[in-house]
Protein backbone atom coordinates (compact mmCIF):
# COMPACT_ATOMS: atom_id res chain seq x y z
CA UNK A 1 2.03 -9.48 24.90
CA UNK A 2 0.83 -6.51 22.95
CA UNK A 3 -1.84 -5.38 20.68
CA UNK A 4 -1.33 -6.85 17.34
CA UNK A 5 0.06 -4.21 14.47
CA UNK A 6 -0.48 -3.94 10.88
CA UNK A 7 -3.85 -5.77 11.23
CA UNK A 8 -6.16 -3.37 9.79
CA UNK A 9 -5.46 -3.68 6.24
CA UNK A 10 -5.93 -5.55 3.84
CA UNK A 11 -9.29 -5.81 4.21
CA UNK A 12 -9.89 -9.45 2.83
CA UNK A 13 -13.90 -9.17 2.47
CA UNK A 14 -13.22 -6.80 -0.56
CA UNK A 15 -11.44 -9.19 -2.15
CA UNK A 16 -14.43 -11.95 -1.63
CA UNK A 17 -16.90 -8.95 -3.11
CA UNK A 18 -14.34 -8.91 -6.04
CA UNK A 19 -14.23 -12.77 -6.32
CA UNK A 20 -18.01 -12.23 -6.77
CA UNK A 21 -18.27 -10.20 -9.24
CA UNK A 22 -16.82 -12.87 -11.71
CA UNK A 23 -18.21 -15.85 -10.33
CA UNK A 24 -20.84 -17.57 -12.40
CA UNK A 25 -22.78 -19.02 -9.14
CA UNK A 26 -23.10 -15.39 -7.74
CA UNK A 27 -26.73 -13.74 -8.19
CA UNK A 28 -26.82 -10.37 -10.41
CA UNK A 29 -27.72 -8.81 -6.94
CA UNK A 30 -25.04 -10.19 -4.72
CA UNK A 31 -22.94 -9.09 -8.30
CA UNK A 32 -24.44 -5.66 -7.82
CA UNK A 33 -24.29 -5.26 -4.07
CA UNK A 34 -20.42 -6.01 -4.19
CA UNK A 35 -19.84 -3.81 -7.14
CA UNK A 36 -21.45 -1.13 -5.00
CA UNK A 37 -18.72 -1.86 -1.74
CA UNK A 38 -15.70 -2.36 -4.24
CA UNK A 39 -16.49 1.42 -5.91
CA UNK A 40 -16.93 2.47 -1.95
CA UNK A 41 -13.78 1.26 -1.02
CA UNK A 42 -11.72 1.99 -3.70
CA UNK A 43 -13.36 5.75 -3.07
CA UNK A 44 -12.77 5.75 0.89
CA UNK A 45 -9.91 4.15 0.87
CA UNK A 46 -8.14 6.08 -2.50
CA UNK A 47 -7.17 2.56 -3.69
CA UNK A 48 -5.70 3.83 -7.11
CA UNK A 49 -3.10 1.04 -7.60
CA UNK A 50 -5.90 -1.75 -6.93
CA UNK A 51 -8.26 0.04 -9.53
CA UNK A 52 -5.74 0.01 -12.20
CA UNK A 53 -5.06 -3.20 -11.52
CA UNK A 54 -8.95 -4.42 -11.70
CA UNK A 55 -10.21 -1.99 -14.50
CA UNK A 56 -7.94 -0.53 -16.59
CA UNK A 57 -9.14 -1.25 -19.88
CA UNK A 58 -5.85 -2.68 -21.56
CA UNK A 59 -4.18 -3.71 -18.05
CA UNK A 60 -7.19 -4.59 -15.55
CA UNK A 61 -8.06 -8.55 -15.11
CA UNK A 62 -11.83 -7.79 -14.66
CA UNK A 63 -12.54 -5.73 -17.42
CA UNK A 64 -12.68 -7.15 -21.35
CA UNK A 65 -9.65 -5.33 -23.69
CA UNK A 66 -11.35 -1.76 -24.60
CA UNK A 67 -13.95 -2.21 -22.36
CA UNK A 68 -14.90 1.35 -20.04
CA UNK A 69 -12.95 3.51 -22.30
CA UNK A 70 -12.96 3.79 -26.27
CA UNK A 71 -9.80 5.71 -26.51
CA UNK A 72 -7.87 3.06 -25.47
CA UNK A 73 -6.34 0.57 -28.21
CA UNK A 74 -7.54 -3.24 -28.18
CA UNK A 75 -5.45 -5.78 -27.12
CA UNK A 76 -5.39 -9.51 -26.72
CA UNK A 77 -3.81 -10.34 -22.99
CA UNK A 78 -3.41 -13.40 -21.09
CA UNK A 79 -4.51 -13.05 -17.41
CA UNK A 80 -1.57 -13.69 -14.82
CA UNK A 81 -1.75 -16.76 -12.60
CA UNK A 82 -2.05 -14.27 -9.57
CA UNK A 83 -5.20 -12.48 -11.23
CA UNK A 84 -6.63 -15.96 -12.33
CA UNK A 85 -6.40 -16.69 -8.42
CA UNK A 86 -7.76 -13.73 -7.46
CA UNK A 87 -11.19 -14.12 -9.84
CA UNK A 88 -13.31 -17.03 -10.15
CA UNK A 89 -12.63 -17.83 -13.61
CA UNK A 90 -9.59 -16.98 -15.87
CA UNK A 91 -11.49 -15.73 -18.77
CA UNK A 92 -14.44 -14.18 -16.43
CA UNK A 93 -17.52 -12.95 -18.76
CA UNK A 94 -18.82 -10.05 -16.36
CA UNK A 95 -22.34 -9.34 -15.78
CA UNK A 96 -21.69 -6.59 -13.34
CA UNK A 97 -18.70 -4.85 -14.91
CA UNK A 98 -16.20 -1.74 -12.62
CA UNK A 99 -15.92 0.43 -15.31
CA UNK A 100 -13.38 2.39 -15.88
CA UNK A 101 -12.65 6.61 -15.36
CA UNK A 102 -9.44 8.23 -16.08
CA UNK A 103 -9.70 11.19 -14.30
CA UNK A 104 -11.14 8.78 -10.71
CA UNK A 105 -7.75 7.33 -11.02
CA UNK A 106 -5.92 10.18 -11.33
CA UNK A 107 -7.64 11.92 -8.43
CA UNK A 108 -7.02 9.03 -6.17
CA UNK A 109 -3.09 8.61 -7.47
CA UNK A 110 -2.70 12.23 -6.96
CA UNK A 111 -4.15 11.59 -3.40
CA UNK A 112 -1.37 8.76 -2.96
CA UNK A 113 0.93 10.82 -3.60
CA UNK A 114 0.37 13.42 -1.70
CA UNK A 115 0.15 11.03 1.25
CA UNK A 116 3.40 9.62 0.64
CA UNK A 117 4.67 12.69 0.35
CA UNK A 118 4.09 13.79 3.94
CA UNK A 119 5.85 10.11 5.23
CA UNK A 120 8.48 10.76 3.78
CA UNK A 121 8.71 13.98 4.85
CA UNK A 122 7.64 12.65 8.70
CA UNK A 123 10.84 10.15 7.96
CA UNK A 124 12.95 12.75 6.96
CA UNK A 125 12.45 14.77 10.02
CA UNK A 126 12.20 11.63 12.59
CA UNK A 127 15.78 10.68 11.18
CA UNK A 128 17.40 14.35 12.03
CA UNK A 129 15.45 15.49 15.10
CA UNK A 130 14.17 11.89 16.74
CA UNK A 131 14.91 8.36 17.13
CA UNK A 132 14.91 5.18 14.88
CA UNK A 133 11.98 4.72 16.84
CA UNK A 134 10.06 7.48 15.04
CA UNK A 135 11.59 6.59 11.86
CA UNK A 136 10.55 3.12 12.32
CA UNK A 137 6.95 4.25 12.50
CA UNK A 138 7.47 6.03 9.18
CA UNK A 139 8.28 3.38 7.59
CA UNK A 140 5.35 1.27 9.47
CA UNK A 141 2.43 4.11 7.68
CA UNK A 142 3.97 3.71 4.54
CA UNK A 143 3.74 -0.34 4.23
CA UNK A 144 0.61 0.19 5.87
CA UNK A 145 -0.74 2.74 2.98
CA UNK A 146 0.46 1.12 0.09
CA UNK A 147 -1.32 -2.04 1.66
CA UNK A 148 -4.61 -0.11 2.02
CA UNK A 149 -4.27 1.33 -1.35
CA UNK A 150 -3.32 -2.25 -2.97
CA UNK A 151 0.12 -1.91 -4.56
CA UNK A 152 1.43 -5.11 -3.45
CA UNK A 153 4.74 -5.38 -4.25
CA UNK A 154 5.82 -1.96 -2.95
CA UNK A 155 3.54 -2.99 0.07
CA UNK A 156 5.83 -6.05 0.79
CA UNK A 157 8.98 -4.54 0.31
CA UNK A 158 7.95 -1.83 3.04
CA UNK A 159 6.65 -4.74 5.39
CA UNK A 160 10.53 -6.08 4.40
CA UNK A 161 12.14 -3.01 5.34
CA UNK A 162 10.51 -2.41 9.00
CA UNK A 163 11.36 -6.24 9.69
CA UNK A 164 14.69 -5.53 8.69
CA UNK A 165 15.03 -2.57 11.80
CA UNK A 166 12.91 -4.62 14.16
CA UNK A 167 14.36 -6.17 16.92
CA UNK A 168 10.81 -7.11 18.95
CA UNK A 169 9.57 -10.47 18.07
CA UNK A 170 6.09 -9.87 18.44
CA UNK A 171 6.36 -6.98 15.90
CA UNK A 172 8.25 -8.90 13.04
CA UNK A 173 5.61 -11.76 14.01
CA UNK A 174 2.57 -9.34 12.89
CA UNK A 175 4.79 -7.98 10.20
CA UNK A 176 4.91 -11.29 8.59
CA UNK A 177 1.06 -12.11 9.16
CA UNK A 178 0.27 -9.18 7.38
CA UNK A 179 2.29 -10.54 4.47
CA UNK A 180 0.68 -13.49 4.52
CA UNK A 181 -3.27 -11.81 4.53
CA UNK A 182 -1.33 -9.86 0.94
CA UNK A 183 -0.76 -13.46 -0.37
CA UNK A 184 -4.34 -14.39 0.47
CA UNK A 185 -5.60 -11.11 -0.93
CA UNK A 186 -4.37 -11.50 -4.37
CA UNK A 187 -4.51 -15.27 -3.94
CA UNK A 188 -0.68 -15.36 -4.09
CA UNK A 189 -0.40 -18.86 -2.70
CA UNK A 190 3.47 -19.53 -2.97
CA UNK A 191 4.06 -16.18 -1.02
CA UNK A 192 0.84 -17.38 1.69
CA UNK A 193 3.26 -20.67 1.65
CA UNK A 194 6.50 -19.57 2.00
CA UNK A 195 5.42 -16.34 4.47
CA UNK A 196 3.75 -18.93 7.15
CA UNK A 197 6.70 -20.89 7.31
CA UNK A 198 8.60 -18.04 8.00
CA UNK A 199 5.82 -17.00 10.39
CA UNK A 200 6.11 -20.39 12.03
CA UNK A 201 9.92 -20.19 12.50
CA UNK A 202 9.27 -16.86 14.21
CA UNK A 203 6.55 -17.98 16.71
CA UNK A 204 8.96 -21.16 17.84
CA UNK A 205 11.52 -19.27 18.56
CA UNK A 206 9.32 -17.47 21.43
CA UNK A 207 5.94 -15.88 19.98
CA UNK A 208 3.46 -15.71 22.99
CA UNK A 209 0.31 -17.09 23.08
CA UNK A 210 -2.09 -14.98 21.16
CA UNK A 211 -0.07 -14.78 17.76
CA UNK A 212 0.44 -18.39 18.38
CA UNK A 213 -3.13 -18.89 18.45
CA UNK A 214 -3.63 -16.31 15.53
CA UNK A 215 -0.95 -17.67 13.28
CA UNK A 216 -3.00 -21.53 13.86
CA UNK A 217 -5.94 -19.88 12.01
CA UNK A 218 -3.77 -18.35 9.00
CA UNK A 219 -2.17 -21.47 8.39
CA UNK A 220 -5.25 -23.39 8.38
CA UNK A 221 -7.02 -21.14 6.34
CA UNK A 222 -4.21 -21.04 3.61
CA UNK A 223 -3.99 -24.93 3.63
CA UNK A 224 -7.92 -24.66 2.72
CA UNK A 225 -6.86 -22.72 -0.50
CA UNK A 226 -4.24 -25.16 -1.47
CA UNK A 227 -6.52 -28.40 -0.74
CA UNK A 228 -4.54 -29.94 1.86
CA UNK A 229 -7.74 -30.49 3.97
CA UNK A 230 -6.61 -33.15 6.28
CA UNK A 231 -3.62 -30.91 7.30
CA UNK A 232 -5.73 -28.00 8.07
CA UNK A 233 -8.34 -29.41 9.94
CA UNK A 234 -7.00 -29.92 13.10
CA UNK A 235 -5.85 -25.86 12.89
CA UNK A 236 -9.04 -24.63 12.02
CA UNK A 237 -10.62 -26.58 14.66
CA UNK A 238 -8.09 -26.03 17.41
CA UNK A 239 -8.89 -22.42 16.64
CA UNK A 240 -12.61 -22.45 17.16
CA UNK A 241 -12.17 -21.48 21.08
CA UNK A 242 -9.69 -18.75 20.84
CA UNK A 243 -10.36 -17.02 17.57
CA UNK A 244 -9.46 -13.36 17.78
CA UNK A 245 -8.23 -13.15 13.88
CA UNK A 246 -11.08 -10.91 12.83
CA UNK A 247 -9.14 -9.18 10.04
CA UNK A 248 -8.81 -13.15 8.37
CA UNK A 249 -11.89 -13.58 8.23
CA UNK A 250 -15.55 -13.20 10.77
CA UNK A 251 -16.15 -16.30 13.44
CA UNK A 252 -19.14 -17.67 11.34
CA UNK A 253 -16.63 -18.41 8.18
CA UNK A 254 -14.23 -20.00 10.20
CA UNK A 255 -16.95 -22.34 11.48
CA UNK A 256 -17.89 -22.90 7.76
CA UNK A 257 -14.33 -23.76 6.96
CA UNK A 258 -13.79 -25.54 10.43
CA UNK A 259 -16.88 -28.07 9.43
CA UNK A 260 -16.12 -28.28 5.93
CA UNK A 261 -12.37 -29.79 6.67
CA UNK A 262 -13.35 -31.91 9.65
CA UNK A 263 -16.39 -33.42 7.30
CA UNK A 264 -14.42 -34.74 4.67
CA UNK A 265 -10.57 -35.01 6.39
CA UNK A 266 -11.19 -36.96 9.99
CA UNK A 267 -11.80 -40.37 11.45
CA UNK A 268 -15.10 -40.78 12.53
CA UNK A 269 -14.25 -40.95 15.87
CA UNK A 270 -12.64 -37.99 15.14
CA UNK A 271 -15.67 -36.51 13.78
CA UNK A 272 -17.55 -36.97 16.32
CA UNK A 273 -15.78 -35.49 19.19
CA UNK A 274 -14.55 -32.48 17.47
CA UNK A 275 -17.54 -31.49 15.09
CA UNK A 276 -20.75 -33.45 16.43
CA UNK A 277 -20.32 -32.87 19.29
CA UNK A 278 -18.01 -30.14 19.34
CA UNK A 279 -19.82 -27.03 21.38
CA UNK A 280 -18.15 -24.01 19.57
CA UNK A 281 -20.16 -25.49 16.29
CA UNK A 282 -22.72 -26.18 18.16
CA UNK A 283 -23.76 -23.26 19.25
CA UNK A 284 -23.21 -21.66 15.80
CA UNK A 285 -24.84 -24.42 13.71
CA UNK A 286 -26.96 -26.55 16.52
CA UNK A 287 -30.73 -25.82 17.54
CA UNK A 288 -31.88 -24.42 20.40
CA UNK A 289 -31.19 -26.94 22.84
CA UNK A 290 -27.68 -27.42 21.31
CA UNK A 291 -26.51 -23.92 21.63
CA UNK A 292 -27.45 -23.66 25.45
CA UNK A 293 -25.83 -26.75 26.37
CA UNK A 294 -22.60 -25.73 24.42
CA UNK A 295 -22.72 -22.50 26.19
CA UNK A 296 -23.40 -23.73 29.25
CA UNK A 297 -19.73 -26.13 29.72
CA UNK A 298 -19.15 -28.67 27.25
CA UNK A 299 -15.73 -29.92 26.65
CA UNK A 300 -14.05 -27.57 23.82
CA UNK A 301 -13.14 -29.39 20.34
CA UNK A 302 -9.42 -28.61 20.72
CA UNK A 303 -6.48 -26.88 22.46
CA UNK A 304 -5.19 -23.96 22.44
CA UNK A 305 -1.65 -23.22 21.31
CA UNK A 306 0.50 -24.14 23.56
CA UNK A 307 -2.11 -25.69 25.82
CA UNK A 308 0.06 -28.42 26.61
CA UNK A 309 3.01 -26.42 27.64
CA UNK A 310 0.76 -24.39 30.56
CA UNK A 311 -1.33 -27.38 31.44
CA UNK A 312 -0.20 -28.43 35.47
CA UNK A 313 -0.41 -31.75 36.15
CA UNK A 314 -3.87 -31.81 38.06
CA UNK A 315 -4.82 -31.57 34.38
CA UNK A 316 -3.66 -35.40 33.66
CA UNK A 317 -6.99 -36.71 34.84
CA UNK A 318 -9.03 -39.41 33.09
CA UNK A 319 -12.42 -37.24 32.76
CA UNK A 320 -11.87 -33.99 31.47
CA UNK A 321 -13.46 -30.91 33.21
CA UNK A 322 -15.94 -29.34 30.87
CA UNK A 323 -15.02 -26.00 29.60
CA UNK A 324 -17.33 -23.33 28.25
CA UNK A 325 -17.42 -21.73 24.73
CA UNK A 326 -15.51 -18.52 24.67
CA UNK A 327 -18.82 -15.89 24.77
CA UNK A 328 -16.15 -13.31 24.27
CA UNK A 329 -15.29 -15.25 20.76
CA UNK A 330 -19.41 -15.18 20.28
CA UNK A 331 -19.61 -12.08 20.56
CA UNK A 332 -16.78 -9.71 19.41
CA UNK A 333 -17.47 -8.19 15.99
CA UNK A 334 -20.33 -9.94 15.27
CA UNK A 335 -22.96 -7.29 14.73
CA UNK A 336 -21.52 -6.49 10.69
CA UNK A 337 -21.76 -10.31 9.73
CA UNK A 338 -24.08 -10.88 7.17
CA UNK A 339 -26.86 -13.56 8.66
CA UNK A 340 -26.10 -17.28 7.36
CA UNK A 341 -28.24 -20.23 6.73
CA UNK A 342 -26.03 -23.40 8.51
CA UNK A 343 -29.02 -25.54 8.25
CA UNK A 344 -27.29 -27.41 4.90
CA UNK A 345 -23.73 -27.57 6.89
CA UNK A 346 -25.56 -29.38 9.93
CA UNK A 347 -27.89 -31.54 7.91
CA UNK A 348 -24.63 -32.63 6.29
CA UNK A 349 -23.32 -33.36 9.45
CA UNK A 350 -25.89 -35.28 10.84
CA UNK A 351 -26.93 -37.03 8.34
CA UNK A 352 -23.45 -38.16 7.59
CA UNK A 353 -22.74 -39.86 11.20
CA UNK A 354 -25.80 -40.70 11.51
CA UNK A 355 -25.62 -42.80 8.46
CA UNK A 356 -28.79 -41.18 6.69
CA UNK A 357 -27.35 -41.52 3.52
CA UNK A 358 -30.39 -39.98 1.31
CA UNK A 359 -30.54 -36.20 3.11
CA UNK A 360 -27.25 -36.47 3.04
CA UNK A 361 -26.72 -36.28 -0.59
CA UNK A 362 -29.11 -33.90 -0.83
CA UNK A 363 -27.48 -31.77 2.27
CA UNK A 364 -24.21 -31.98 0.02
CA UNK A 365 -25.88 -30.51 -3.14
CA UNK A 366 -27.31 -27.62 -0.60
CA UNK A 367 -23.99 -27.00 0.85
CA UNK A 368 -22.30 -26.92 -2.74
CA UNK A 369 -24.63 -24.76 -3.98
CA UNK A 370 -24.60 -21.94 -0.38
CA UNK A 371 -21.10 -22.04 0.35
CA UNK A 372 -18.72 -23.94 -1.88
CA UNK A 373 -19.72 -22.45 -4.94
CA UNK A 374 -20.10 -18.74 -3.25
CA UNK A 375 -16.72 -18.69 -1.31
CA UNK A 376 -13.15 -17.75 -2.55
CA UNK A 377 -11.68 -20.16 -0.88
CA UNK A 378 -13.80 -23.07 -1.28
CA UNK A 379 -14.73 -22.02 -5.18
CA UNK A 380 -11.60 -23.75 -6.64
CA UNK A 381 -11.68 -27.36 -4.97
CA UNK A 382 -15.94 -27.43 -4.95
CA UNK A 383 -15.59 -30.28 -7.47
CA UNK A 384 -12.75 -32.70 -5.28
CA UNK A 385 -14.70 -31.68 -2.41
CA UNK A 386 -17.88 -33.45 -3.47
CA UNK A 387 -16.07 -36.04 -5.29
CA UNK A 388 -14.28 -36.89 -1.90
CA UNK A 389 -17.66 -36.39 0.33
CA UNK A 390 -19.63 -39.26 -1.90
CA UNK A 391 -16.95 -41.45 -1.32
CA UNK A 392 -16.92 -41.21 2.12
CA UNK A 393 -20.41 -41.95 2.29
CA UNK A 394 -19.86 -44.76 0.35
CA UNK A 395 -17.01 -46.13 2.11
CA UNK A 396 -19.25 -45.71 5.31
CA UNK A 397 -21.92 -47.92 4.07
CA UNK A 398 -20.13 -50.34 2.25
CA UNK A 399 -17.79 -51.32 4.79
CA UNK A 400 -20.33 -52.93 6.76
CA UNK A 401 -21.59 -55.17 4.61
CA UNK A 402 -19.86 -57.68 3.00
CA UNK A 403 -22.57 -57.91 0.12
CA UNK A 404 -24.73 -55.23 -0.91
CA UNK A 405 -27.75 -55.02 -3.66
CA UNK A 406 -27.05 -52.46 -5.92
CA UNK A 407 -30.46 -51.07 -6.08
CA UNK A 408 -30.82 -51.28 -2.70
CA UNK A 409 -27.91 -48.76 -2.11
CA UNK A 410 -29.03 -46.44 -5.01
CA UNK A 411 -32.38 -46.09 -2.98
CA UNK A 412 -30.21 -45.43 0.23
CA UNK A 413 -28.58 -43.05 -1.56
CA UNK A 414 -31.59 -41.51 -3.35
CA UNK A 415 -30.46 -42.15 -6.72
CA UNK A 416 -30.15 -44.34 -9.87
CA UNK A 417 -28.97 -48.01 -9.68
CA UNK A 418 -27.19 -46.29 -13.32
CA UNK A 419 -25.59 -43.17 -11.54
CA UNK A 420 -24.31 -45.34 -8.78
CA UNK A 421 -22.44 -48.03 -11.26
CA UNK A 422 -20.60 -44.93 -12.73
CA UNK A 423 -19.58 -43.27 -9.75
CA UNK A 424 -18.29 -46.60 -7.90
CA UNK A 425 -16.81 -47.39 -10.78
CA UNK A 426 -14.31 -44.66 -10.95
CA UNK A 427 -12.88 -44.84 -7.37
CA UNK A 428 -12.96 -49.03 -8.02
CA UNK A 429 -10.92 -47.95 -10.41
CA UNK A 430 -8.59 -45.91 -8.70
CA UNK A 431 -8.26 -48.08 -5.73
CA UNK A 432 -9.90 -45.62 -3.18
CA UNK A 433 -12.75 -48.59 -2.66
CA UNK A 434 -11.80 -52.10 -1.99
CA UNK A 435 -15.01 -53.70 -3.75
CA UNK A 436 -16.34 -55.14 -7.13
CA UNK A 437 -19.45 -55.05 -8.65
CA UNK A 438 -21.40 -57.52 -10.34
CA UNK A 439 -24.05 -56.10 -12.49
CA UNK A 440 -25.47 -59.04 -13.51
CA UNK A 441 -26.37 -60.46 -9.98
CA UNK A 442 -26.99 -56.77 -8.99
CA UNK A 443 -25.00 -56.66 -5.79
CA UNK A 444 -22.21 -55.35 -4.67
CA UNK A 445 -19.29 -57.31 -3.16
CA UNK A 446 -16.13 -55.85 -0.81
CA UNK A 447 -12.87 -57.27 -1.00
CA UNK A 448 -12.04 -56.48 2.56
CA UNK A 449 -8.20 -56.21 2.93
CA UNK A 450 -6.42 -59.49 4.60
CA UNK A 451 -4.00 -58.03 7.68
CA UNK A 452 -1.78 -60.89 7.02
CA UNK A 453 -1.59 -61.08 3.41
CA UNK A 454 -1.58 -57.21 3.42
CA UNK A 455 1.50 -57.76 5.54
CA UNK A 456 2.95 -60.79 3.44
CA UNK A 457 2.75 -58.57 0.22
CA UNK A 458 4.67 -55.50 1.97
CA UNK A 459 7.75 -58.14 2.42
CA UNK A 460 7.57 -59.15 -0.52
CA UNK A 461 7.45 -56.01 -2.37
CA UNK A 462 10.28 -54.59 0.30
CA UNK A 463 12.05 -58.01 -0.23
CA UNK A 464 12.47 -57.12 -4.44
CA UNK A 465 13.46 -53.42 -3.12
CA UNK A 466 15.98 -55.05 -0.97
CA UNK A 467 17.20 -57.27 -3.53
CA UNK A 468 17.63 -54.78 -6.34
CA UNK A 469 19.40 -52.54 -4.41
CA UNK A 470 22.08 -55.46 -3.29
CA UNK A 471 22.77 -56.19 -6.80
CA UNK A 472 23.13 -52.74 -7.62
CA UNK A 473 25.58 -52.28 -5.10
CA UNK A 474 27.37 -55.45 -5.92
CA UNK A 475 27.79 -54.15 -9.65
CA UNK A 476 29.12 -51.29 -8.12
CA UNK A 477 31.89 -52.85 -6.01
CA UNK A 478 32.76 -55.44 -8.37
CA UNK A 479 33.29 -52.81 -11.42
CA UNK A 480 35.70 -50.93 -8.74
CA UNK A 481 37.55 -53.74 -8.03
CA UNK A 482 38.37 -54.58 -11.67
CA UNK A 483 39.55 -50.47 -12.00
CA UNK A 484 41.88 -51.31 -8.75
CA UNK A 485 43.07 -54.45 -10.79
């Protein structure tokens, strides 16, 4: 199988702590503390290209025109759609600014350089005295520097290059993931889109099991960041009991992410058996009592990649055996994670299947406020996200009743008979809930779809498709027959 290559860099945290520093929710000492590991990094790591790219006073996206140095000339700029993605906001008013020094950046280009410098040299050499093998892993430091330093398109075009000599799968496989953690970087989502695909292509055509497994994660994770919740779900979940993906992202986010998509994208039978009850969130996110049962054997929320394929066929039984939580998933790389509250995420969860539709507003405001609104990922879609969670607490409640008082929902809800009339009345209005409201009366009334008539209005409607097309077609031949004549 192989240890996976090209995984060390980027490292995507720093480009959370630079989402941070422009994001309105963030404190002015989370601002701080993430100024603080961007200047290390950029430092440790001589990250000159990235630093121009974030400070520059003319060029940077972070900093204001003329802001950091007064020799440089003012300038009215436009963020790029790439920056935009990579920052919180496209106009971001910094409270924490990275300011800017001219002769940092030249010591860390110089540094660059220099290292450059000797790969090419090392190439130069490997090409008249060794192999391609040694020329190959050249050309493997040098995408893998100008990834670390943050020069992304001469860091792609190296990745392109080695995949180009490669002829081991599993090495163009983590050659292609680590394009895909560049898109995510700099929020690049066509290239996150187009590069998982191609990784996709590549593991089907005979990837083994762990960058199977590994590539389920990245693709959920990027179908987070373009909202397509209900797709990624079932990846993110599937992933809880073989994560090994730590330079994505740490186990607790993925849980957070996991949750989140389940919550709002499955069934409720769904729900239930693969985040309720699921026992790799449960022991993240459960109490006491919940994490040692989940440890203990409970069955897992999902299969593995490719589960299917090695299962024999004493595995066709009616009760499934009960499988443990992966400890070594618990505890790999754990001890740098930053400690996180889940109480919100599993008040949300209860409360939602448990129909407690009062904390779970509130649980929902909580969770908005601790993770949605303080995540890169989750920042852009916080809005649809709640927008979609109220309406599937609505559509919970309302389907079963077939009248409902209006106040007496608002107080389930834990809020005003007012707020509630507005809210309804937008997805009324857009068809996402079959029911009308009568204001006068004060109740509530659902207009519970008819199977049959449902079914008598598709014909119909597929009948005039039918027809329309026949005619068109018959104005067709007919007009061909009178050119023949």
């Amino acid at each position: 199988m192989g240890d996976p290559q090209f995984a060390k860099y980027p490292d995507l945290q720093l480009s959370q702590h630079i989402f941070q520093l422009t994001n309105p929710s963030s404190t002015k000492t989370a601002k701080q503390a993430s100024l603080k590991s961007l200047q290390d990094a950029i430092s440790e790591h001589k990250m000159a290209p990235l630093y121009r790219h974030l400070a520059h006073p003319v060029d940077g996206v972070l900093n204001a025109p003329g802001e950091g140095s007064a020799q440089q000339p003012t300038s009215h700029r436009r963020p790029s759609s790439s920056a935009a993605t990579l920052l919180a906001t496209r106009n971001p008013t910094l409270e924490v600014s990275l300011p800017w020094d001219e002769k940092l950046y030249e010591s860390l280009k110089a540094e660059n350089e220099k290292e450059l410098e000797a790969i090419q040299k090392e190439e130069d050499e490997a090409a008249e005295k060794a192999g391609e093998t040694e020329v190959q892993a050249a050309r493997g430091k040098r995408a893998e520097v100008y990834t670390r330093i943050g020069d992304k398109e001469k860091a792609i075009a190296s990745f392109e290059a080695v995949f180009e000599k490669t002829g081991i799968l599993g090495t163009k496989i983590d050659i292609v993931l680590a394009i895909i953690r560049i898109g995510l970087f700099f929020g690049d989502k066509v290239l996150a889109k187009k590069t998982v695909e191609r990784a996709g292509t590549l593991v089907d055509s005979g990837g083994d099991w762990d960058r199977r497994n590994r590539l389920k994660a990245y693709h959920g994770l990027h179908l987070l960041t373009v909202r397509s919740y209900a797709s990624g779900a079932p990846l993110l979940l599937d992933s809880l009991s073989t994560f090994t993906s730590y330079e994505l992202c740490n186990y607790s986010s993925l849980v957070i992410y996991a949750i989140l998509a389940g919550s709002v994208a499955l069934k409720r039978v769904d729900f239930k058996s693969k985040v309720v009850d699921a026992p790799e969130i449960k022991a993240i996110v459960g109490n006491a009592e919940d994490k040692l049962s989940a440890i203990s054997g409970q069955t897992s929320a999902g299969p593995a990649a490719g589960d299917e394929e090695m299962a024999d066929a004493s595995a066709s039984s009616a009760t499934p055996a009960p499988t443990a939580v992966n400890l070594t998933t618990l505890g790999v790389q754990q001890d740098s994670e930053v400690a996180i509250d889940f109480t919100p995420l599993a008040k949300l969860v209860k409360s939602l299947y448990e129909g407690d539709y009062k904390n779970f507003f509130a649980a929902l405001g909580e969770v908005e406020v601790n993770f949605l609104s303080q995540d890169r990922y989750l920042h852009e879609h916080r809005g649809w996200f709640v927008r979609e969670m109220r309406l599937r607490g609505y559509q919970q409640l309302l389907q079963s009743y077939r009248v409902v008082g209006l106040q007496s929902m608002a107080t389930d809800f834990g809020v005003t008979v007012d707020f509630l009339d507005r809210d309804l009345a937008k997805f009324i209005a857009a068809d996402r809930i079959p029911c009308t409201i009568d204001r006068v009366k004060g109740i509530i009334e659902t207009n519970r779809p008819d199977d049959k008539n449902k079914q008598y209005a598709d014909v119909v409607k597929q009948g005039d498709q039918l027809i329309t097309k026949l005619q068109k077609y018959g104005q067709a031949v007919r007009l061909r027959g009178s050119e023949r004549g």
